[in-house]
C-alpha atoms as a PDB file:
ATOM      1  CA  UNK A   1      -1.153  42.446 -19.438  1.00  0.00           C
ATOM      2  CA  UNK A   2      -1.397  38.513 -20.249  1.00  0.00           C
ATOM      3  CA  UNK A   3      -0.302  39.441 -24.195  1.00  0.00           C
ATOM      4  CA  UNK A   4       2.803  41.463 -23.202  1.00  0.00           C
ATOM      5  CA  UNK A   5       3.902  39.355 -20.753  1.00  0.00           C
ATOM      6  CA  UNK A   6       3.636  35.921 -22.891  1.00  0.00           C
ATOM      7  CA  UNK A   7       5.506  38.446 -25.157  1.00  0.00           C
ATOM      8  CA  UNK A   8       8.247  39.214 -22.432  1.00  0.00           C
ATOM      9  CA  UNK A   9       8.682  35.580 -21.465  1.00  0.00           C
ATOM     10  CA  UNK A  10       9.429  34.530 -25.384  1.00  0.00           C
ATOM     11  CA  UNK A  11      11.808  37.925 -25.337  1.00  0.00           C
ATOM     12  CA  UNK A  12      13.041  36.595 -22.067  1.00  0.00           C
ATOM     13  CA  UNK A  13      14.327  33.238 -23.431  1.00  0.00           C
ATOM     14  CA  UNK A  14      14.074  33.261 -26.948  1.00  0.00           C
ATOM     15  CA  UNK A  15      16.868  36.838 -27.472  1.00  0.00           C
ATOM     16  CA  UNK A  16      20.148  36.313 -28.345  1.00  0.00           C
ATOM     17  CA  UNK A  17      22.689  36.609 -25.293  1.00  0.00           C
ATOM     18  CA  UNK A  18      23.952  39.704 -24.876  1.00  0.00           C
ATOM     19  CA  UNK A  19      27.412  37.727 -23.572  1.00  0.00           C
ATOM     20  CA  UNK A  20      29.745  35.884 -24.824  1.00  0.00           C
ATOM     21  CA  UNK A  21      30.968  33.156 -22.646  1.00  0.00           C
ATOM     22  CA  UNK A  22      32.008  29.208 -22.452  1.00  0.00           C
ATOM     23  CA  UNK A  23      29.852  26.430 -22.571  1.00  0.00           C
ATOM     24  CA  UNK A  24      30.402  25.443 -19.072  1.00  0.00           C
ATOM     25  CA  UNK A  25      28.452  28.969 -18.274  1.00  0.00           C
ATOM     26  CA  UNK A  26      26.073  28.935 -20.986  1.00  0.00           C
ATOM     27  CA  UNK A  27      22.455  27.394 -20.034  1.00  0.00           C
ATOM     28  CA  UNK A  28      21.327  24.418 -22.372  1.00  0.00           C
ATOM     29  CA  UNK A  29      17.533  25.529 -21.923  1.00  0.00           C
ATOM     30  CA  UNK A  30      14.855  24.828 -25.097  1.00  0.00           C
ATOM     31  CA  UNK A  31      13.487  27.687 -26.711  1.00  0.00           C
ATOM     32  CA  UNK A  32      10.043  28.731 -25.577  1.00  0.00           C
ATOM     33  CA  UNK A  33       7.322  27.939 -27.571  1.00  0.00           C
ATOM     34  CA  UNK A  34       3.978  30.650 -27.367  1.00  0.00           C
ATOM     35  CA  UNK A  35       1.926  27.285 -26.907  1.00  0.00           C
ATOM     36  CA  UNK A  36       3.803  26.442 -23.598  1.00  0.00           C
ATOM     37  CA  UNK A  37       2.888  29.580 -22.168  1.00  0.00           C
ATOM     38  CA  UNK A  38       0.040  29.166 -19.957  1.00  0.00           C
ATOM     39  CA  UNK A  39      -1.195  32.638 -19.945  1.00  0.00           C
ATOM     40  CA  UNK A  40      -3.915  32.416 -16.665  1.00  0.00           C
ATOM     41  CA  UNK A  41      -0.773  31.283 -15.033  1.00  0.00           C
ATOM     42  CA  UNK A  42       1.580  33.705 -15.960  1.00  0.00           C
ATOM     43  CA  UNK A  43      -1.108  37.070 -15.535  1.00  0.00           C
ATOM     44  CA  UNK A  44      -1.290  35.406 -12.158  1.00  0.00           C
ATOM     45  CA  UNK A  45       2.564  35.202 -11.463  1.00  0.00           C
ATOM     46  CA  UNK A  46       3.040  38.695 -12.764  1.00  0.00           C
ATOM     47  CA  UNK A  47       0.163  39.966 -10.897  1.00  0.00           C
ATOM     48  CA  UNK A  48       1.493  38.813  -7.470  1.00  0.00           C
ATOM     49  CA  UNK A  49       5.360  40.022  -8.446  1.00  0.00           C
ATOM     50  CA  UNK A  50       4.327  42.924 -10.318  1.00  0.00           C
ATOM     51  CA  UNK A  51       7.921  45.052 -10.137  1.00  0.00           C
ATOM     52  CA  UNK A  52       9.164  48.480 -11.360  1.00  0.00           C
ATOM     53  CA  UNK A  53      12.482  47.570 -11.791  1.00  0.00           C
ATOM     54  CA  UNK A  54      13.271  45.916 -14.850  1.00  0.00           C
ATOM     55  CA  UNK A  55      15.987  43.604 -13.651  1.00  0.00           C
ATOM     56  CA  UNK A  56      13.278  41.644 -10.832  1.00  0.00           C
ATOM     57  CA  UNK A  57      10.394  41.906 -13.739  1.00  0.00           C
ATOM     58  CA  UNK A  58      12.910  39.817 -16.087  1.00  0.00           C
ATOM     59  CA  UNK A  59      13.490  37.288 -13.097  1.00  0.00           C
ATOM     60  CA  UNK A  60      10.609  36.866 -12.223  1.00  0.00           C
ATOM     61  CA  UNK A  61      10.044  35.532 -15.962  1.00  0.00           C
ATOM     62  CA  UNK A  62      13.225  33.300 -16.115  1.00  0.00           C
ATOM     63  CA  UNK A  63      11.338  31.567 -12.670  1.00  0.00           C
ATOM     64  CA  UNK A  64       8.113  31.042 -14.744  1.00  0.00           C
ATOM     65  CA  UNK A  65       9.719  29.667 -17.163  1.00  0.00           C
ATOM     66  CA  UNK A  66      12.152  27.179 -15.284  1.00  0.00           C
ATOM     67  CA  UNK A  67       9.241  26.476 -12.916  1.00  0.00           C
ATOM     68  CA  UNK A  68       6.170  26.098 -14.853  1.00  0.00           C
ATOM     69  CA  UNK A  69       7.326  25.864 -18.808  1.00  0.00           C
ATOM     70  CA  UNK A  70      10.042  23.401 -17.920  1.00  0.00           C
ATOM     71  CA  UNK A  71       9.098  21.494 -14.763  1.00  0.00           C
ATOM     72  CA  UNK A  72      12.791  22.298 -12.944  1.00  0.00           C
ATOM     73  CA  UNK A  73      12.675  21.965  -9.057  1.00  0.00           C
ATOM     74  CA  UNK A  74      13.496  25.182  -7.601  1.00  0.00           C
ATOM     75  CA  UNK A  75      16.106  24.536  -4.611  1.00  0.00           C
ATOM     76  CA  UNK A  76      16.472  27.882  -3.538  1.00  0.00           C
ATOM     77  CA  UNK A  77      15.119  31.423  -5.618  1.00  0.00           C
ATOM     78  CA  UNK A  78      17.065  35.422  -4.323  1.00  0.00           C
ATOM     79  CA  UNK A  79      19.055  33.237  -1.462  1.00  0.00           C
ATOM     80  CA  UNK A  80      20.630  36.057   0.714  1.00  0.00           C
ATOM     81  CA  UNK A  81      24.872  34.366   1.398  1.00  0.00           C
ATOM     82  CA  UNK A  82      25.742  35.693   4.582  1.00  0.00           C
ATOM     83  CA  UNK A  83      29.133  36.288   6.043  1.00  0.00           C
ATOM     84  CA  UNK A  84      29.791  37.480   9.318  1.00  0.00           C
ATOM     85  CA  UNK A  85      26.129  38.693  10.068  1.00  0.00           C
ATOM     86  CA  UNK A  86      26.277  40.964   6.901  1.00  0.00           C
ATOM     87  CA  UNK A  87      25.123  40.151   3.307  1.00  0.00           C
ATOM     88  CA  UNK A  88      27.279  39.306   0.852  1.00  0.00           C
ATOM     89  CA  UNK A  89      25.352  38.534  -2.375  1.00  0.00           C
ATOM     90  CA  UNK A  90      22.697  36.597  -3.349  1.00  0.00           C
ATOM     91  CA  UNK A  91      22.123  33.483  -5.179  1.00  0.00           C
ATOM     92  CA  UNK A  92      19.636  34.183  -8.108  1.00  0.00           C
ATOM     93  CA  UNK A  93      18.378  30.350  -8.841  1.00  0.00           C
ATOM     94  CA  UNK A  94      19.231  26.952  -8.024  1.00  0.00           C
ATOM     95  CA  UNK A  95      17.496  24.330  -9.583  1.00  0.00           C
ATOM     96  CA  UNK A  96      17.660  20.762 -10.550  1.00  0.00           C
ATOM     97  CA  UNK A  97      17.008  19.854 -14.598  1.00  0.00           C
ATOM     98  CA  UNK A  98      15.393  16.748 -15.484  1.00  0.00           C
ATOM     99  CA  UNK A  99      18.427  14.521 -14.657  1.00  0.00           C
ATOM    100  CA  UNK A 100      18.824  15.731 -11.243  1.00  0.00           C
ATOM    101  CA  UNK A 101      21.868  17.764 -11.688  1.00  0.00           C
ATOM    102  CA  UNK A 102      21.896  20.854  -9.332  1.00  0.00           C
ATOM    103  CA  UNK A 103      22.766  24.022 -11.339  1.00  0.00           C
ATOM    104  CA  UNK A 104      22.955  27.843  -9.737  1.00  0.00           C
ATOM    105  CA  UNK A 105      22.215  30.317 -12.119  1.00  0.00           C
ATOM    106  CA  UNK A 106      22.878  34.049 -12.302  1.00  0.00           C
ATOM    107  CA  UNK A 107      20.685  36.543 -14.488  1.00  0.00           C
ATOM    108  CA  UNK A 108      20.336  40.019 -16.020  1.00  0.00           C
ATOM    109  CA  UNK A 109      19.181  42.185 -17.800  1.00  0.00           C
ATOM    110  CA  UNK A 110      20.999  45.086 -19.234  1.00  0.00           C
ATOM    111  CA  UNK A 111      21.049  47.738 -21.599  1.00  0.00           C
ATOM    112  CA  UNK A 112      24.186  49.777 -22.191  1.00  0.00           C
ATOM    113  CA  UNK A 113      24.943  53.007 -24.122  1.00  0.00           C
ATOM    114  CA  UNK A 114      28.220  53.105 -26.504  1.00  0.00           C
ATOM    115  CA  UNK A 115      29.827  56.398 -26.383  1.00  0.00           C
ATOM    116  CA  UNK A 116      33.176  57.001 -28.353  1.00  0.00           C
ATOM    117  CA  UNK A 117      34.471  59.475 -25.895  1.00  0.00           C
ATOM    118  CA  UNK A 118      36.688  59.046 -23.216  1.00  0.00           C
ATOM    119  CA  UNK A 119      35.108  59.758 -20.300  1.00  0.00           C
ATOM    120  CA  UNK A 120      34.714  58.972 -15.863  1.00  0.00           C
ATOM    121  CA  UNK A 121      33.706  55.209 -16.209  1.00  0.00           C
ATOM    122  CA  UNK A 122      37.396  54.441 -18.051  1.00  0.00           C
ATOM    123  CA  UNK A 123      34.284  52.159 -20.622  1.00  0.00           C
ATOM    124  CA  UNK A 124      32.821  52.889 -23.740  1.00  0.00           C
ATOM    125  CA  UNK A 125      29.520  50.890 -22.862  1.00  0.00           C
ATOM    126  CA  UNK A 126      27.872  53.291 -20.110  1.00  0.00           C
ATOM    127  CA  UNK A 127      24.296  52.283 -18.274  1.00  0.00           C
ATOM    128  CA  UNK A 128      21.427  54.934 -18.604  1.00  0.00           C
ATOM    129  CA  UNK A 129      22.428  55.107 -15.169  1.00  0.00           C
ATOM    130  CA  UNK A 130      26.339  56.020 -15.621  1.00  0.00           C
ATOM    131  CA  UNK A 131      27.195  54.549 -12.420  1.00  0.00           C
ATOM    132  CA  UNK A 132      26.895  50.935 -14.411  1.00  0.00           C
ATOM    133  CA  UNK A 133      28.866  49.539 -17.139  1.00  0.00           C
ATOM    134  CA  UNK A 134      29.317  46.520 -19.394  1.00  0.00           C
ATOM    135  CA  UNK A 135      33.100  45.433 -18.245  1.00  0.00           C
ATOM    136  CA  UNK A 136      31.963  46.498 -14.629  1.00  0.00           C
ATOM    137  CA  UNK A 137      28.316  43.801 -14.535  1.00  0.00           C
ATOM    138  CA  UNK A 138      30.589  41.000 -16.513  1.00  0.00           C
ATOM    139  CA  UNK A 139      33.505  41.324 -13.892  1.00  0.00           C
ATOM    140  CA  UNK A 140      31.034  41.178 -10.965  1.00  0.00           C
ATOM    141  CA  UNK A 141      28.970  38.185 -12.394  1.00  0.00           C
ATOM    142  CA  UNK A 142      31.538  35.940 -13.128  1.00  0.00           C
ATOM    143  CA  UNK A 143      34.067  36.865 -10.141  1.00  0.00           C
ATOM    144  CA  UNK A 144      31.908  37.286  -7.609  1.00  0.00           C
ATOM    145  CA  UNK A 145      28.054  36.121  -8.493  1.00  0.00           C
ATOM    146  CA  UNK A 146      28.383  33.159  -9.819  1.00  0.00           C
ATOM    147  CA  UNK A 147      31.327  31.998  -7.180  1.00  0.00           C
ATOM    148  CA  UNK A 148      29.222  32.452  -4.116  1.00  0.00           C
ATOM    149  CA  UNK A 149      28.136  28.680  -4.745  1.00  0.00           C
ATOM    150  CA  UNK A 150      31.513  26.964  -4.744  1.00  0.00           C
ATOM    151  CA  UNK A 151      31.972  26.827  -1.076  1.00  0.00           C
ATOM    152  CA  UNK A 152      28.124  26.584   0.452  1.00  0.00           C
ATOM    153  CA  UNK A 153      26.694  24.648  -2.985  1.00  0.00           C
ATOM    154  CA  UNK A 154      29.736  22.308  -4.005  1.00  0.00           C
ATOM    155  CA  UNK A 155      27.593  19.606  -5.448  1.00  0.00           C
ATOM    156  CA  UNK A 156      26.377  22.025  -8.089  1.00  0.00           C
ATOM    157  CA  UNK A 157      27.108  20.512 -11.763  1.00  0.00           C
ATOM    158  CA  UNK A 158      26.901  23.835 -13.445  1.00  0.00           C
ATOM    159  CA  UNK A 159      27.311  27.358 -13.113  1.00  0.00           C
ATOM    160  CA  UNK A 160      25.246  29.336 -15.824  1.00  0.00           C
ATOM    161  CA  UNK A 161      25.259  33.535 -16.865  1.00  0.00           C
ATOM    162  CA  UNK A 162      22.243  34.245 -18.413  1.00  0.00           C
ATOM    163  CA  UNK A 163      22.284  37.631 -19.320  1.00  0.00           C
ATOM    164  CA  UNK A 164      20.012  39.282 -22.021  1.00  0.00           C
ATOM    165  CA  UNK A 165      19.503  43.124 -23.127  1.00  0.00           C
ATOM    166  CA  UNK A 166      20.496  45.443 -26.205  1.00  0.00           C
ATOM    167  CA  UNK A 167      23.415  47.707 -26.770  1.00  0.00           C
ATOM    168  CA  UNK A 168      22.100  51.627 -27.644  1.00  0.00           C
ATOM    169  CA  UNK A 169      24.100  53.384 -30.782  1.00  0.00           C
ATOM    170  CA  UNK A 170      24.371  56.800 -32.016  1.00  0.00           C
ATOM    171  CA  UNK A 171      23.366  57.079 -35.426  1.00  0.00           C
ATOM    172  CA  UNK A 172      25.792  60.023 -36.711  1.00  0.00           C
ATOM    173  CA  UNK A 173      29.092  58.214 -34.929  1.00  0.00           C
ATOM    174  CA  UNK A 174      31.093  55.222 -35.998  1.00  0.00           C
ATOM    175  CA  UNK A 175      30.616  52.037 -34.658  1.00  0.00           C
ATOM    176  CA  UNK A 176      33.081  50.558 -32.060  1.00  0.00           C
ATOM    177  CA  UNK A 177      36.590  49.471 -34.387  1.00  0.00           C
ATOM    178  CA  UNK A 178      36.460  46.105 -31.925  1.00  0.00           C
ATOM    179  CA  UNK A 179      33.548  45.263 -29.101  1.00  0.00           C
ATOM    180  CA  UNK A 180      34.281  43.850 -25.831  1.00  0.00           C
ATOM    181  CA  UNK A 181      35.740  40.414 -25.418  1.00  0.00           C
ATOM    182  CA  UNK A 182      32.778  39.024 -23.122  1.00  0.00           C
ATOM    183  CA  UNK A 183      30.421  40.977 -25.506  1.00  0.00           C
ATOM    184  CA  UNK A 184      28.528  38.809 -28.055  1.00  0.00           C
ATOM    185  CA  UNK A 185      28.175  39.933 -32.057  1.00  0.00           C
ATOM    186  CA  UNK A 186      24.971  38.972 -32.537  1.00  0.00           C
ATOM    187  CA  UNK A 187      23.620  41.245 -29.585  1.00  0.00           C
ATOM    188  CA  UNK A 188      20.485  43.622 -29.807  1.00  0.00           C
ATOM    189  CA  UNK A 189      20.813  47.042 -30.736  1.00  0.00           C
ATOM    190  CA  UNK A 190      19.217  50.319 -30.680  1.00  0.00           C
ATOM    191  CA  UNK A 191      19.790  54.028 -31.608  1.00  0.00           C
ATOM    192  CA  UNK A 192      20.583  56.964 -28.352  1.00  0.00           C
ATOM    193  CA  UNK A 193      20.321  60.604 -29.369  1.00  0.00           C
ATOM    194  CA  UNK A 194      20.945  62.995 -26.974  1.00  0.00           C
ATOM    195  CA  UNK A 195      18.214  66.308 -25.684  1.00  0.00           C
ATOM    196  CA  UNK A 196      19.645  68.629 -28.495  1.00  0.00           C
ATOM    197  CA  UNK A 197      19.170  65.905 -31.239  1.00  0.00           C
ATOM    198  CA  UNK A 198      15.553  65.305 -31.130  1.00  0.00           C
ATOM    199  CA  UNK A 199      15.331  66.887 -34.833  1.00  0.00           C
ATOM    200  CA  UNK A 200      16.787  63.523 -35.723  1.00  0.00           C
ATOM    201  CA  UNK A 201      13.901  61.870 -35.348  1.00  0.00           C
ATOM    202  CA  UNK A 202      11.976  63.071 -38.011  1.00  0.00           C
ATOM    203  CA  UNK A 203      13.953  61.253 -39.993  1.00  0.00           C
ATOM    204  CA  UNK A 204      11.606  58.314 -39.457  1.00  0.00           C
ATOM    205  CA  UNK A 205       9.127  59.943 -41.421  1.00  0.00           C
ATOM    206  CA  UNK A 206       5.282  60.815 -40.537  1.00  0.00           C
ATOM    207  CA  UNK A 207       4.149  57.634 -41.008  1.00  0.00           C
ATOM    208  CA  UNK A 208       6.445  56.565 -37.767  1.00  0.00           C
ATOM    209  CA  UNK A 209       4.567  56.789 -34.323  1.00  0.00           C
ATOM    210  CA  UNK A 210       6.250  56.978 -30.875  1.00  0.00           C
ATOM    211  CA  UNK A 211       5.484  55.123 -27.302  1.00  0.00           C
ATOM    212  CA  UNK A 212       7.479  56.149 -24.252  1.00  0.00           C
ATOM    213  CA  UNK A 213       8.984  52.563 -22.693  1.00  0.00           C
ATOM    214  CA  UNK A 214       7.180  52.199 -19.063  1.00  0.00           C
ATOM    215  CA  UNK A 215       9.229  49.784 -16.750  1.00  0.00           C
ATOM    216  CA  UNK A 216       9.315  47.077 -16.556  1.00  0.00           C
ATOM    217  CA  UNK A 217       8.088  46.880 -20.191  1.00  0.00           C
ATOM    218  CA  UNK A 218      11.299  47.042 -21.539  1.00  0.00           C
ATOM    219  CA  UNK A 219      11.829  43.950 -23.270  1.00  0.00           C
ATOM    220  CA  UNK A 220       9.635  42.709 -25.932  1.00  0.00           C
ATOM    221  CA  UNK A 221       9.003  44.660 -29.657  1.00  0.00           C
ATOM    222  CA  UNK A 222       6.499  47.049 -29.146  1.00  0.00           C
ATOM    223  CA  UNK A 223       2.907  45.941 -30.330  1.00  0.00           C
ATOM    224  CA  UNK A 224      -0.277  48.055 -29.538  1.00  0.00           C
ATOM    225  CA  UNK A 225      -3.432  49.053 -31.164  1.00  0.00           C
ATOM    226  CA  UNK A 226      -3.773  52.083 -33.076  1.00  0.00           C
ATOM    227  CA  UNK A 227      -6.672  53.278 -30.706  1.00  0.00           C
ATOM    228  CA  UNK A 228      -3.445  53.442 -27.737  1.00  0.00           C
ATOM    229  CA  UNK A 229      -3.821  56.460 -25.678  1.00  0.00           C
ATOM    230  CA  UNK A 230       0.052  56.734 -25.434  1.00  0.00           C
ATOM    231  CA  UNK A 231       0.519  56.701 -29.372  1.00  0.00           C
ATOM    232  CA  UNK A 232       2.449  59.931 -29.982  1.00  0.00           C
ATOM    233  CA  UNK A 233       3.452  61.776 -33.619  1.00  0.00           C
ATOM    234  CA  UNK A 234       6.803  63.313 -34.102  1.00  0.00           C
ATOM    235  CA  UNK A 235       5.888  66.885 -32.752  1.00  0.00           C
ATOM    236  CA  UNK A 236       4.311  64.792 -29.809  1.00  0.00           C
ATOM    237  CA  UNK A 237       7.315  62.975 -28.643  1.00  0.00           C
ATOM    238  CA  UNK A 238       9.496  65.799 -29.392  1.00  0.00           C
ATOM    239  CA  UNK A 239       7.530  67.971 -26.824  1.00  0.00           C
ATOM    240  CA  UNK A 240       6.822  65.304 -24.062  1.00  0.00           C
ATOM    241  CA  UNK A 241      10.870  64.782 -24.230  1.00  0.00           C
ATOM    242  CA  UNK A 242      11.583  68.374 -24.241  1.00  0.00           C
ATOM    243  CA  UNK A 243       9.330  69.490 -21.357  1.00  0.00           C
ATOM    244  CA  UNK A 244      10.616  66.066 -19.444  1.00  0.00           C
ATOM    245  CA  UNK A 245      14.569  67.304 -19.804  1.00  0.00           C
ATOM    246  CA  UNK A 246      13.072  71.196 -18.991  1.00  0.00           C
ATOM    247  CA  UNK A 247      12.466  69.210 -15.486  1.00  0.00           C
ATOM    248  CA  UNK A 248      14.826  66.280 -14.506  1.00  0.00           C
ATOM    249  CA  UNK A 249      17.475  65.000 -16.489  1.00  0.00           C
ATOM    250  CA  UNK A 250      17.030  60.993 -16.159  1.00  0.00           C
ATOM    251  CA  UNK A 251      17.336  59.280 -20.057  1.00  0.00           C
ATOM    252  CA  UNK A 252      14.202  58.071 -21.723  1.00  0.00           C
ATOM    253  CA  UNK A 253      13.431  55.296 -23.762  1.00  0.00           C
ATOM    254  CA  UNK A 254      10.750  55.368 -26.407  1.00  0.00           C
ATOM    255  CA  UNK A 255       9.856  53.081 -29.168  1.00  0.00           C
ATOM    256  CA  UNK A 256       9.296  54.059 -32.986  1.00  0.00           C
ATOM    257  CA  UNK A 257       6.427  51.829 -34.107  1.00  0.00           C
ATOM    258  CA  UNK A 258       4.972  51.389 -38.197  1.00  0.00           C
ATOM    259  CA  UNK A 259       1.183  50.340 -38.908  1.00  0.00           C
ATOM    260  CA  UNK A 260       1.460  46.828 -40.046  1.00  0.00           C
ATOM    261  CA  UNK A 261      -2.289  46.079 -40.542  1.00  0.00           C
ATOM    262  CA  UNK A 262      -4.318  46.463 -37.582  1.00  0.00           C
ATOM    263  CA  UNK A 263      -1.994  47.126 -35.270  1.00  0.00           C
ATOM    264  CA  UNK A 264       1.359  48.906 -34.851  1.00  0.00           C
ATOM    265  CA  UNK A 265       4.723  47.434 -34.503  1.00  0.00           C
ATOM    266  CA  UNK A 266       7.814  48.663 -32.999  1.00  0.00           C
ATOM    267  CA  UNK A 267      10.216  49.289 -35.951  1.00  0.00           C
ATOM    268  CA  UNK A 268      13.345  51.155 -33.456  1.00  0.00           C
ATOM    269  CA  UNK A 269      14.062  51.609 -29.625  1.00  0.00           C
ATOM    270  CA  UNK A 270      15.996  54.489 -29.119  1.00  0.00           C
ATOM    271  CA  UNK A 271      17.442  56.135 -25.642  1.00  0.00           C
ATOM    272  CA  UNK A 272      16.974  60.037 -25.220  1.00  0.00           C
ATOM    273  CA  UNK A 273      19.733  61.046 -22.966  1.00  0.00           C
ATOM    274  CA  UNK A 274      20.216  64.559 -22.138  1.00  0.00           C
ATOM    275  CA  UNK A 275      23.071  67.128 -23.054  1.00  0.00           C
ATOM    276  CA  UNK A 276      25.572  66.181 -19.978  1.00  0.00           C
ATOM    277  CA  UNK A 277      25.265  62.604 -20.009  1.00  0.00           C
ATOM    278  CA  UNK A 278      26.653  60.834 -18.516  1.00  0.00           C
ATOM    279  CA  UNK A 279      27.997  63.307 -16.200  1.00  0.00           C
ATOM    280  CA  UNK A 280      25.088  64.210 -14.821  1.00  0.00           C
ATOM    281  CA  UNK A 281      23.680  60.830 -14.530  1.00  0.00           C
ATOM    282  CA  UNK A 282      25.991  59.613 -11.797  1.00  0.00           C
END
C-alpha cells in the first residue's frame, strides 16, 4: 500500500480546496513534495491506523504530514471538549509551526452530489449519504468546530478549515446557474448516474476499464497495473452494479481508467446512485 498512500498524502495536501474561505482560516502549509515522503514511515503509520472510513484515513494523512513532512509539534490530536460530563466536539489538531505560534485546525473530507431538484435536504449538494450536505458540514465547521478553541485554547494564533474532496455531476443536466458562496470554483469534479443509467457508460468506449473505489481509497487518481484482479470491462461493471442495487441500495463509486503505457490511469470517477436517491439513502 506504500505507492497509494504516498499517492493519498500528495492528494491529501497538494488538491485544490474544496472551500472557499478567508485567509485568517486558510492554512499557509508548503506543498508536498514525493521526495519528502518517507514511505517506510508512512506504510508504518497507515498500517497501525489502518481505517474504513474515509474521513479518519484522510486525517490520519494530514498528521503525517504536519508531524513527520513538516516537523510541527503536535499539542493535542481528536481532543474530546467536554461540557457537563457529556461530549461536545472534538478538536481535530493543534499544533505549533516553526515560529511557535499555536494553531487548531479542523479537517475533512467530502464528496457531495449536485442534484437540480428540489428535494428533503432544502440543498442542491447532497452526501452519498443524504443525511449530509455541503451548506450543512460548512455551517457546522465554522460555527461550531472551529469555535470550540476560543474559550479552552485562547492563545491560539490561528484557526484553519482544511477541507478537501470533489463535487459529483450528472452528465445529461445543466450545471448549477451559481455554486455556493463557501464553495470554491476551482473544486474537483466527477460524473453521478443513477441505477437506470448505467447504458451511459458505454459512452467511454471499450478501450475504458472500470475499478470499484474501496474505502478509504478514495482520494488519489486511480493507477494500477493491467494484470489488477479488480480491472472490470463495460459489461463487467454494468453487472457487478446491477446485481449490487438487485441487493442493497447504498451508492457506489467506481473509477474509469485508460492504458497509458504500462499501466492504467484513472481518466473519470463517477458515483452510481440508485433510482430513489436520495430518498432512500436517509
Amino acid at each position: 500500500m506504500t505507492a497509494q498512500a504516498a499517492r493519498d498524502l500528495l492528494w491529501a495536501i497538494n488538491s485544490p480546496s474544496l472551500i472557499r474561505t478567508s485567509p485568517e482560516h486558510l492554512p499557509c502549509w508548503p506543498v508536498c513534495e514525493a521526495a519528502e515522503v518517507v514511505s517506510g514511515l508512512l506504510q508504518s503509520s497507515c498500517d497501525q491506523h489502518a481505517r474504513h472510513r474515509v474521513g479518519l484515513y484522510f486525517e490520519d494523512l494530514v498528521h503525517f504530514y504536519l508531524k513527520v513532512v513538516r516537523s510541527y509539534e503536535i499539542v493535542e490530536h481528536g481532543l474530546q471538549i467536554q461540557e457537563g460530563g457529556r461530549t461536545v466536539g472534538e478538536l481535530d489538531f493543534l499544533y505549533r509551526e516553526v515560529d511557535g505560534g499555536l494553531h487548531h485546525c479542523e479537517t475533512a473530507v467530502k464528496f457531495y452530489l449536485f442534484i437540480p431538484e428540489s428535494n428533503e435536504s432544502g440543498s442542491q449538494f447532497i452526501g452519498p449519504n443524504a443525511a449530509d450536505n455541503f451548506e450543512r458540514k460548512t455551517q457546522r465547521l465554522f460555527e461550531h468546530q472551529l469555535k470550540l478553541s476560543e474559550e479552552r485554547f485562547p492563545s491560539v494564533v490561528k484557526r484553519e478549515a482544511y477541507v478537501k474532496g470533489r463535487i459529483f455531476y450528472h452528465p445529461l443536466r445543466d450545471a448549477p446557474e451559481a455554486l455556493p458562496t463557501a464553495l470554491a470554483p476551482d473544486h474537483l469534479r466527477g460524473i453521478w448516474i443513477r441505477e437506470s443509467e448505467l447504458e451511459w457508460l458505454r459512452l467511454s468506449g471499450d478501450e475504458t476499464k472500470f475499478r470499484v473505489a474501496r474505502k478509504p481509497l478514495w482520494l488519489a487518481p486511480d493507477v494500477v497495473t493491467p494484470d489488477d484482479s479488480e480491472l472490470r470491462t463495460i459489461s463487467g461493471i454494468c453487472r457487478y452494479l446491477r446485481q449490487h442495487f438487485a441487493e442493497r441500495r447504498t451508492p457506489q463509486l467506481i473509477n474509469a481508467l485508460i492504458a497509458h503505457g504500462d499501466v492504467w490511469r484513472e481518466s473519470q470517477r463517477i458515483f452510481v446512485v440508485s433510482d430513489q436517491w436520495p430518498n432512500d439513502a436517509r
